[in-house]
Structures are given as C-alpha cells and as structure tokens.
Protein backbone atom coordinates (compact mmCIF):
# COMPACT_ATOMS: atom_id res chain seq x y z
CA UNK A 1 21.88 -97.05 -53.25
CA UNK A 2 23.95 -98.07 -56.31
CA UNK A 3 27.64 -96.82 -57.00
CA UNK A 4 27.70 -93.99 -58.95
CA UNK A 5 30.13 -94.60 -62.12
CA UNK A 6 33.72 -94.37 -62.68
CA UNK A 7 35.22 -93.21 -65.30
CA UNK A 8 38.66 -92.10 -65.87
CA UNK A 9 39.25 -90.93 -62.07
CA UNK A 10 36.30 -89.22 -62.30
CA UNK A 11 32.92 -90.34 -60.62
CA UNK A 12 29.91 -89.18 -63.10
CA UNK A 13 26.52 -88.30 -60.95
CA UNK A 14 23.28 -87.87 -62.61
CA UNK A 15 20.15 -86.82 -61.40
CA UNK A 16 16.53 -86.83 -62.83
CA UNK A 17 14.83 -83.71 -62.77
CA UNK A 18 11.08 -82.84 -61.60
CA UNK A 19 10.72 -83.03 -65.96
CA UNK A 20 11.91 -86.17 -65.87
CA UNK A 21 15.48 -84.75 -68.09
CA UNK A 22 18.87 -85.51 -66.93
CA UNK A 23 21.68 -83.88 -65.24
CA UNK A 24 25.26 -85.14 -65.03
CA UNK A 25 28.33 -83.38 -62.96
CA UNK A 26 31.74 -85.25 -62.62
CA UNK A 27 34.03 -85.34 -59.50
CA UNK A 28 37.67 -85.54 -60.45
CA UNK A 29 39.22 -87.39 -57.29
CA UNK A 30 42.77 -86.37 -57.70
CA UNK A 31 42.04 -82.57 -57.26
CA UNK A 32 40.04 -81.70 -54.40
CA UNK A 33 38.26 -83.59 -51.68
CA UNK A 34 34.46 -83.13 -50.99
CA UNK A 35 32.78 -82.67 -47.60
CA UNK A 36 30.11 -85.32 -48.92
CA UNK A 37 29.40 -87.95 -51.32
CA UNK A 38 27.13 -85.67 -53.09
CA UNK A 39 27.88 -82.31 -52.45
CA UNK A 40 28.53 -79.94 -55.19
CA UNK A 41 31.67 -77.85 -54.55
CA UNK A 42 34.60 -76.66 -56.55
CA UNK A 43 35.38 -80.25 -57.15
CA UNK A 44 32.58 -80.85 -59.41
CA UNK A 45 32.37 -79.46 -63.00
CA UNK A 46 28.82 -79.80 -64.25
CA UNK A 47 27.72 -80.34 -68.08
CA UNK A 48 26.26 -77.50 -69.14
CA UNK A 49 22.85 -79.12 -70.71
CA UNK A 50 20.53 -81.73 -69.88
CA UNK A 51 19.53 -84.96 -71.33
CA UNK A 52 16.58 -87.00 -72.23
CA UNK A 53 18.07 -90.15 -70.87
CA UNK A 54 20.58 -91.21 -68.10
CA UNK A 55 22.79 -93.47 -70.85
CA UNK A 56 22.84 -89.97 -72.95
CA UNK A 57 23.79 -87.91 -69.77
CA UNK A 58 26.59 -90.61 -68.86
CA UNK A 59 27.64 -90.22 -72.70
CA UNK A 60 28.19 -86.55 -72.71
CA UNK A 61 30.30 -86.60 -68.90
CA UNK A 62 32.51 -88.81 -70.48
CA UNK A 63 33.14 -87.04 -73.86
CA UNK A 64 33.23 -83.88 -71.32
CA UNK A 65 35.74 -86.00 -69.14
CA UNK A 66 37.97 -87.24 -72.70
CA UNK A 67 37.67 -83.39 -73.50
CA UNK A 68 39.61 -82.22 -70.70
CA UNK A 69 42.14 -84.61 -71.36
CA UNK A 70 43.07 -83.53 -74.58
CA UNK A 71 43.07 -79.81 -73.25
CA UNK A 72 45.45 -80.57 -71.04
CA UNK A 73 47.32 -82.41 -73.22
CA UNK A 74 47.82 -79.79 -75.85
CA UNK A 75 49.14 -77.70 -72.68
C-alpha cells in the first residue's frame, strides 16, 4: 500500500469509483485526529466533484487546500 500524498499538512486521499471517476478528500493533521488511516470524520473536507483522472483529482485537493489558505488569510 503506497503513502497517500502530502501536501501542505494535509494528506490528499483519492479513491476510484465503481465508474472508474475519481474522488479526493484531504485530512488537515493539525486540527483533529482520526480514529483510522482512512476514516472519514470531521477531519476530512471532501471536494465536492469528481474527476476523470487521479493527477486531476490530486490537482483540484490542492487548489482546494491553497484555497483555504488564502481564506484564512484574508481573516
């Protein structure tokens, strides 16, 4: 089983559906801890679509992930 990605101290997960699209949800580690690796509690935030590929899925958590950060920012 490979590592899922890092990116910005958040782990992206994806996951290929029966239809062969793709789903991503992040994890941000410095909020909340899970009760397991892949779990999805209030510590995950998922993107709201899916995606034809896994690079395009992984592409839209991170602009998700940069998103966030310039929310808070602005706060």
């Amino acid at each position: 089983m490979r590592e899922n990605r890092i990116y910005r101290q958040h782990r992206i997960h994806t996951i290929q559906l029966i239809s062969g699209l793709w789903l991503a949800s992040i994890v941000n580690f410095g909020k909340r801890k899970m009760t397991t690796g892949n779990s999805l509690t209030d510590a995950v935030t998922r993107i709201p679509r899916e995606y034809g590929s896994e690079e395009l899925a992984i592409l839209a958590a991170k602009e998700y992930i940069d998103g966030q950060a310039v929310h808070e920012q602005k706060a």
